[in-house]
Protein backbone atom coordinates (compact mmCIF):
# COMPACT_ATOMS: atom_id res chain seq x y z
CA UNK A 1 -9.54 19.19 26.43
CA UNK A 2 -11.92 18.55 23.72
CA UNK A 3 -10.49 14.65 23.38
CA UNK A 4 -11.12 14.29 26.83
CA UNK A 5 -14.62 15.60 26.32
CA UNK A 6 -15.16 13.31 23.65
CA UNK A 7 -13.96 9.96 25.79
CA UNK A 8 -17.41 9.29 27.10
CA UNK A 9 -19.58 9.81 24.20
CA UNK A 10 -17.27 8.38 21.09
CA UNK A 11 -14.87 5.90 23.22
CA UNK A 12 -14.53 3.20 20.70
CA UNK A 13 -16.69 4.50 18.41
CA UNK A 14 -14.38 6.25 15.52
CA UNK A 15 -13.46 4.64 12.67
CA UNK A 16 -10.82 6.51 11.21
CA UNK A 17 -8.69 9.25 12.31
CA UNK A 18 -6.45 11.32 10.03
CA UNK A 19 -4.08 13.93 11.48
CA UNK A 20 -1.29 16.83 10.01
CA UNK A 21 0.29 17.81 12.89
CA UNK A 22 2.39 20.41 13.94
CA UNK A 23 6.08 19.26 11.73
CA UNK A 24 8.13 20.87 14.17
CA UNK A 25 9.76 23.30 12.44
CA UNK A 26 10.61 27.09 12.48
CA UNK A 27 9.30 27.60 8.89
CA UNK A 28 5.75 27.86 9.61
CA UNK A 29 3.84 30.25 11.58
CA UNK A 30 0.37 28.88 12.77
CA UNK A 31 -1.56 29.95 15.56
CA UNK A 32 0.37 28.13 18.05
CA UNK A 33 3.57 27.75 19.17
CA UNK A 34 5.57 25.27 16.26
CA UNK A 35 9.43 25.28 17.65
CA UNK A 36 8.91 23.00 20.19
CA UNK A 37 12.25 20.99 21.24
CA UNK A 38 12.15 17.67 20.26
CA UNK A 39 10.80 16.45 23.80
CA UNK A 40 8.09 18.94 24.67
CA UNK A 41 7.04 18.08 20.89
CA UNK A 42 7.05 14.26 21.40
CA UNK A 43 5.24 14.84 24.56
CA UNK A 44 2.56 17.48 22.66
CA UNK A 45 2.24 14.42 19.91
CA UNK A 46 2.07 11.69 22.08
CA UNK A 47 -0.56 12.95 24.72
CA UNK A 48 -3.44 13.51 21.86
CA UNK A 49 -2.15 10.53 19.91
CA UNK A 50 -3.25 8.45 23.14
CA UNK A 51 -6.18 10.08 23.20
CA UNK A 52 -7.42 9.69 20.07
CA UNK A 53 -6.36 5.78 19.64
CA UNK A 54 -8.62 5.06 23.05
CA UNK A 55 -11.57 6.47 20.38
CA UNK A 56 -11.05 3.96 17.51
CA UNK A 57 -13.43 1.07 17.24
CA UNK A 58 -11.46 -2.36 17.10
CA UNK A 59 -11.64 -1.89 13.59
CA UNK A 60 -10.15 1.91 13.18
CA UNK A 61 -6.97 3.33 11.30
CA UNK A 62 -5.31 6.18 11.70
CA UNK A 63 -2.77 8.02 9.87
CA UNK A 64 -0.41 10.51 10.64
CA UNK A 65 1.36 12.85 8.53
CA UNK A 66 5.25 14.40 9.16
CA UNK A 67 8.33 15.19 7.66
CA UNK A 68 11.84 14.29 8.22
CA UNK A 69 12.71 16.19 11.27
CA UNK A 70 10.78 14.25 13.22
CA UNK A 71 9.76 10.82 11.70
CA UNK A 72 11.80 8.94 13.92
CA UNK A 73 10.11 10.27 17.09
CA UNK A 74 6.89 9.88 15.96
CA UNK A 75 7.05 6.06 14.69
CA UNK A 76 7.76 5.01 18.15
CA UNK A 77 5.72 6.69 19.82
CA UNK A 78 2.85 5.45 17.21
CA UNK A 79 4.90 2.05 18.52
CA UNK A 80 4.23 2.19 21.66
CA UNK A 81 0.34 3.56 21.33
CA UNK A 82 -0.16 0.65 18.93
CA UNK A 83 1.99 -1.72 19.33
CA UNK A 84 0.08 -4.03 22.49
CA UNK A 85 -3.16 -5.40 20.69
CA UNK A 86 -2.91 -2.99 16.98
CA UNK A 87 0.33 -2.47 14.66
CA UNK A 88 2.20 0.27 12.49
CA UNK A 89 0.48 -1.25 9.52
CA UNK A 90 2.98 1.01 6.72
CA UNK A 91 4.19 4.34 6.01
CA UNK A 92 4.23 5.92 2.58
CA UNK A 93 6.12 8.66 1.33
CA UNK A 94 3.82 11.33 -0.18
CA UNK A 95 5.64 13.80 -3.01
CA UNK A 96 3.52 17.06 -2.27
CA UNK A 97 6.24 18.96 -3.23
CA UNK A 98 7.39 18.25 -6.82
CA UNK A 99 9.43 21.21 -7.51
CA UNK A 100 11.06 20.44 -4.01
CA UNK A 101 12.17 22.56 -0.87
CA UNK A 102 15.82 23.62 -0.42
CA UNK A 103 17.63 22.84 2.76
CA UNK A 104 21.00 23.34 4.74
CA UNK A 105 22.02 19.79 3.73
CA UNK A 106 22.20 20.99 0.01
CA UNK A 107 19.18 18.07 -0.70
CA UNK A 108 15.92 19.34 -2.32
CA UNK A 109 12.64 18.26 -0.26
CA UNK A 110 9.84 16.79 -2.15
CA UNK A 111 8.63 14.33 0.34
CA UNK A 112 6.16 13.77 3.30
CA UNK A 113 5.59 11.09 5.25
CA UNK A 114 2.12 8.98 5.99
CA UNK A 115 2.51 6.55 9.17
CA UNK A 116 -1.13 4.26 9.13
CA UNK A 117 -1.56 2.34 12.13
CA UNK A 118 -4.74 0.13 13.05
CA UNK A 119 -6.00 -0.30 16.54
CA UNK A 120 -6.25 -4.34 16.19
CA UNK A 121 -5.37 -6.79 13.59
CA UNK A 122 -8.75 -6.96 12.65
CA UNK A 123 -8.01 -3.62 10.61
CA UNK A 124 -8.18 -3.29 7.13
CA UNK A 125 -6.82 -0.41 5.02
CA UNK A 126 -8.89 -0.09 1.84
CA UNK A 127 -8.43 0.36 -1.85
CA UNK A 128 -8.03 3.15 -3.93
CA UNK A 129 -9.14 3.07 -7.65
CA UNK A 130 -7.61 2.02 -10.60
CA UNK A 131 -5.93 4.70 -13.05
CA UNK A 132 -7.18 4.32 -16.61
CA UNK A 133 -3.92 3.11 -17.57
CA UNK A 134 -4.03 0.48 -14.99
CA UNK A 135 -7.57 -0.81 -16.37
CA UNK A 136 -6.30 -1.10 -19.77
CA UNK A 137 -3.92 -3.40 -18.52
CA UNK A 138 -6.88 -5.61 -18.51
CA UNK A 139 -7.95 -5.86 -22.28
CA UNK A 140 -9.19 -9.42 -22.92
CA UNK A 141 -12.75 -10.99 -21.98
CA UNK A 142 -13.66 -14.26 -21.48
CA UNK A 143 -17.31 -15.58 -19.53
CA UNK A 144 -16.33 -14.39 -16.44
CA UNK A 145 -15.07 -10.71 -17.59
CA UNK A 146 -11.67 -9.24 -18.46
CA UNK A 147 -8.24 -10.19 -17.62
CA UNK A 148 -4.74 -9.98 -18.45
CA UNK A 149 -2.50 -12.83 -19.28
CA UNK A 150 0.79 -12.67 -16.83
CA UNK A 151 3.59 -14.98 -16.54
CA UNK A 152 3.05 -17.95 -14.38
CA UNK A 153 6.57 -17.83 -12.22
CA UNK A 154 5.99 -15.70 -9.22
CA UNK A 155 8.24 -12.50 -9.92
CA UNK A 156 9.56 -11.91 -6.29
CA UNK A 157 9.24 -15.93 -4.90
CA UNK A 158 12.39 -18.01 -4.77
CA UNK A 159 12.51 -21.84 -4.70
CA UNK A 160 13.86 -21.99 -1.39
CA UNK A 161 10.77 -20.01 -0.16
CA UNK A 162 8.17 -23.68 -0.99
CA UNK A 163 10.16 -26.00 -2.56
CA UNK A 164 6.67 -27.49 -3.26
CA UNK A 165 6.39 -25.33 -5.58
CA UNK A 166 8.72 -26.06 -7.83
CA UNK A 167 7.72 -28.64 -10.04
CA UNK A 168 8.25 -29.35 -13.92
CA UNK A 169 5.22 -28.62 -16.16
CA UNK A 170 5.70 -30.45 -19.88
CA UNK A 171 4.57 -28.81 -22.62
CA UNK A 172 3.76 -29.56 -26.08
CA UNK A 173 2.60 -27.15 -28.49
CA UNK A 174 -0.34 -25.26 -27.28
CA UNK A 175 -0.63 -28.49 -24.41
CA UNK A 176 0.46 -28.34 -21.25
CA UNK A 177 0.66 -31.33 -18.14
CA UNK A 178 1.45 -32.16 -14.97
CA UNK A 179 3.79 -35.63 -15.13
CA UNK A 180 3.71 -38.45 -12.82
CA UNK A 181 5.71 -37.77 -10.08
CA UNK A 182 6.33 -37.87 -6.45
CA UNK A 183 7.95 -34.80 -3.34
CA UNK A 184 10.62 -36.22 -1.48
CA UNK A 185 10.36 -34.60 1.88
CA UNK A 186 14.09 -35.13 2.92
CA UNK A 187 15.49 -33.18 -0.55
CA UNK A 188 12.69 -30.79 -0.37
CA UNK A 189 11.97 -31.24 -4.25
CA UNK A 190 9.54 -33.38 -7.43
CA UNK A 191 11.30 -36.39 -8.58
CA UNK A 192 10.04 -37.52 -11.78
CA UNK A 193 8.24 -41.06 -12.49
CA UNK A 194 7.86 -40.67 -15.81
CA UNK A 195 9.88 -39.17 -18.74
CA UNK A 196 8.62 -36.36 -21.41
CA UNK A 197 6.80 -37.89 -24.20
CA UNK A 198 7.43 -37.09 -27.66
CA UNK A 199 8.13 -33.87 -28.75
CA UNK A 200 7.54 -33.00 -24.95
CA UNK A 201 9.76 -30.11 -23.53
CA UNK A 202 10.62 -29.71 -19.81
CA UNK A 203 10.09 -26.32 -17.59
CA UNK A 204 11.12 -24.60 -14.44
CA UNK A 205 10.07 -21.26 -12.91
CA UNK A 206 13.40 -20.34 -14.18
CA UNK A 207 13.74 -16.63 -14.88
CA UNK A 208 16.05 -15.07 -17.16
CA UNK A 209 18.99 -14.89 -15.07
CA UNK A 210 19.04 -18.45 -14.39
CA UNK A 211 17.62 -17.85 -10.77
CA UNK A 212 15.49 -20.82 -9.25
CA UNK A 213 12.05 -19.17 -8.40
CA UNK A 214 8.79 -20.72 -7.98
CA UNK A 215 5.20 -20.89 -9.75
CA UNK A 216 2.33 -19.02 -8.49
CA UNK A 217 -0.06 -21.36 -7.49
CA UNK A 218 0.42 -25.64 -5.96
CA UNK A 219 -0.16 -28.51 -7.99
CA UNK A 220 -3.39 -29.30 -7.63
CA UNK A 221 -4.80 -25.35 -7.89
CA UNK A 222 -2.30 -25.48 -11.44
CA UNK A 223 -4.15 -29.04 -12.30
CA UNK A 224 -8.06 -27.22 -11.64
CA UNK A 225 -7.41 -24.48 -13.79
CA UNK A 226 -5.69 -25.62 -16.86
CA UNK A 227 -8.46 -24.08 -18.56
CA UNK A 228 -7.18 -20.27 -17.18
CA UNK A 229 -3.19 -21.02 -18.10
CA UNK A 230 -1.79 -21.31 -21.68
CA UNK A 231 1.52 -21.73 -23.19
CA UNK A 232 3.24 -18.46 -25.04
CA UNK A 233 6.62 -17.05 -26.13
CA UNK A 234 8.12 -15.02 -23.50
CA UNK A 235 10.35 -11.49 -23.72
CA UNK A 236 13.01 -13.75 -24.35
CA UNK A 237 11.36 -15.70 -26.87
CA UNK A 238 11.67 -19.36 -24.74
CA UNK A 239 8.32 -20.87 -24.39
CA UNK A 240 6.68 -20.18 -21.18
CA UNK A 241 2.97 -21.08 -19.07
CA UNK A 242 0.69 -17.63 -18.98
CA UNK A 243 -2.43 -17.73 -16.55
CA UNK A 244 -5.09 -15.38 -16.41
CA UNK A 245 -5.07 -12.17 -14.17
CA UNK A 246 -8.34 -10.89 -13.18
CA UNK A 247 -8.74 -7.58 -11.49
CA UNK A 248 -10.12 -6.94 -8.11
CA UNK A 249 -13.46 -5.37 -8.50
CA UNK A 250 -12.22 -3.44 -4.95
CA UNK A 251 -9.48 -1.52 -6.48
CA UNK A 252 -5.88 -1.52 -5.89
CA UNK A 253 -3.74 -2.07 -2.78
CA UNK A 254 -2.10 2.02 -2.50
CA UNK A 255 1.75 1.72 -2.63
CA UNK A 256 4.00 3.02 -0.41
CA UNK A 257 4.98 5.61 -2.81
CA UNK A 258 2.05 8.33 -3.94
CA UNK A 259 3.16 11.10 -6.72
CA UNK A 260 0.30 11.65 -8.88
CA UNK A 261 0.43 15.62 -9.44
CA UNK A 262 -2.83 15.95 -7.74
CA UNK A 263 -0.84 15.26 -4.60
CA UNK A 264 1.27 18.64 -5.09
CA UNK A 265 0.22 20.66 -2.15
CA UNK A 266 1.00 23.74 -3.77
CA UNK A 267 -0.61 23.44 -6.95
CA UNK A 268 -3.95 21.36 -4.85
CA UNK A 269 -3.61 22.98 -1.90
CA UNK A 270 -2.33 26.56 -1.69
CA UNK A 271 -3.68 27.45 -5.06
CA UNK A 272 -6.90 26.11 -4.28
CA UNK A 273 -7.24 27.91 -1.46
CA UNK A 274 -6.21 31.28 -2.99
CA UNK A 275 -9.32 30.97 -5.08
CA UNK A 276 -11.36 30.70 -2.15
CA UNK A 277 -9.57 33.86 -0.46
CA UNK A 278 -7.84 35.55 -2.64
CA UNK A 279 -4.69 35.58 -0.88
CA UNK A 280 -1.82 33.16 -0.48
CA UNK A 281 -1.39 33.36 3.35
CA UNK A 282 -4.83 32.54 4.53
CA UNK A 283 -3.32 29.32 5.60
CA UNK A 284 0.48 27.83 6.15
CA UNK A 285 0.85 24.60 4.35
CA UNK A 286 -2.20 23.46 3.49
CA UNK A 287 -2.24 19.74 2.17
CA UNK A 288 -3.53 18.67 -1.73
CA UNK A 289 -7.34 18.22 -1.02
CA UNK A 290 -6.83 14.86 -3.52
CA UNK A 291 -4.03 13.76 -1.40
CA UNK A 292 -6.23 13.86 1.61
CA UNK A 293 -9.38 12.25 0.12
CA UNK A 294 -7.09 9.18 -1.37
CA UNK A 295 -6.05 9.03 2.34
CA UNK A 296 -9.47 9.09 3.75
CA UNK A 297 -10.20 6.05 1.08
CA UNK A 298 -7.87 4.06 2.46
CA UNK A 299 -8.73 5.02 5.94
CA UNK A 300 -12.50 4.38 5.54
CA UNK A 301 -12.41 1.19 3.23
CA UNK A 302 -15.00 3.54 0.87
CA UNK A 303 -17.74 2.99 3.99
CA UNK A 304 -19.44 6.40 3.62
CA UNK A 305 -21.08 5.88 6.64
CA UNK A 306 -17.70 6.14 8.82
CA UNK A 307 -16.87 8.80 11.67
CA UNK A 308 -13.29 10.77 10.65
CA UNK A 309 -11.79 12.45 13.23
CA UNK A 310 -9.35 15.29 12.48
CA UNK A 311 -8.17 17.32 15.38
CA UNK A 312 -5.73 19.24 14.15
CA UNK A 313 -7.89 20.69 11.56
CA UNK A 314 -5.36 23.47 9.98
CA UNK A 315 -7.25 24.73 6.56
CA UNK A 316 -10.27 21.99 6.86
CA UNK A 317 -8.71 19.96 4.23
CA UNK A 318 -10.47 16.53 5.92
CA UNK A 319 -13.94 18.32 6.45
């Protein structure tokens, strides 16, 4: 009733919503009913998820939270809310639970589940900060401001992926070139027009098991910034071109995988709230309020200004 209230007044007007719904499950007690069958749950989930999607502005994400009894149900019915003009954009797994939760099965649960969906392609998720680990990384200045040096073959890229880029760089010394040469659009590869000079050596984006993969950036981007690349002694000890890695001033990209202790919904959560109450059943299950706030990050691309909507508010975690 109170999303249909809020149709008229907020219809495409919300920027991000972030929900904890009911998991399913006979191990909590809340204030409603929360041993639905699988059905009259999917039906529960997928009535308000409806209604809250129709309230995102073209720009909106949403994210909702569940566990394993029910993940399957919920992606597609996410799916088929999002699916026409938005997308399923990820899902991460969240470990709230670090000392895990026994089951039947014999397996110990220390997982959750966060399913982010945006209601067009136009959506962005946003970044989260860097860890102080993460910004050493970054320990050498130059006029523009720090970087890190990092390997110039792309880690996950094969050559089949661009043959374009593939190409031989010669190096000599502390020099580095591209040679004269030509692509051959039938082979799909460089064919040299010139031969190494001197005490010129030959390389390939070959890594270290002999695998063809490919350099990060095209010829002529490689060719504008010799100036950022130089040539160094790899793990291995072969010589090898290093180009300089610059951090985004935004943050980082959040992986699909979040288990900083602060996300332990016991120790952030329950704990937290027992100082507030005194008592340890004031609320079932509350979430880790630094899990939640990370979330809201990503969900709000760090506008301040946004609208949140969370309507199943549990313990107020969001607010």
């Amino acid at each position: 009733q109170a999303l249909e209230l809020l149709q008229e007044k907020y219809a495409k007007a919300v920027d991000s919503i972030y929900l904890d719904p009911p998991y399913n499950t006979d191990a909590s007690e809340i204030l409603y009913k929360n041993n639905y069958k699988s059905s009259a749950w999917c039906s529960l989930l997928y009535d308000r998820e409806l209604l809250g999607r129709q309230l995102l502005k073209i720009t909106g994400l949403s994210c909702t939270t569940i566990d394993d009894a029910q993940f399957h149900e919920l992606y597609y019915i996410l799916k088929s809310i999002y699916d026409i003009e938005g997308s399923i954009l990820g899902t991460i797994a969240i470990k709230n639970n670090p000392s895990g939760r026994s089951t039947a099965s014999g397996f110990s649960i220390a997982h959750e589940y966060g399913l982010f969906c945006s209601a067009t392609h136009s959506a962005r998720i946003g970044r989260l900060e860097r860890t102080e680990e993460q910004n050493n990384r970054y320990g050498e200045r130059d006029e523009k401001g720090a970087f890190e040096w990092v390997n110039f073959r792309k880690h996950g890229g094969m050559k089949s992926d661009a043959p374009s880029m593939y190409y031989p760089i010669f190096i000599s010394g502390d020099t580095l070139r591209i040679p004269d040469m030509e692509f051959n659009e039938i082979s799909k590869e460089w064919l040299l027009k010139e031969e190494p000079r001197g005490n010129e050596v030959v390389i390939y984006p070959i890594d270290e098991h002999g695998l063809d993969r490919r350099w990060k950036w095209g010829i002529d981007r490689f060719k504008n910034e010799l100036n950022n690349c130089k040539v160094s002694n790899d793990k291995s000890g072969k010589k090898a071109v290093y180009i300089k890695a610059r951090m985004n001033e935004d943050g980082v990209l959040p992986m699909t995988w979040w288990d900083q202790k602060e996300y332990s919904a016991t120790a952030y959560g329950t704990n937290l709230l027992k100082t507030f109450f005194k008592s340890l059943d004031s609320f079932s299950y509350p979430k880790a309020l630094n899990a939640v706030k990370d979330m809201l990050k990503v969900l709000s691309n760090k506008n301040s200004n946004n609208i949140v909507l969370d309507y199943f508010g549990g313990s107020g975690t969001t607010a």
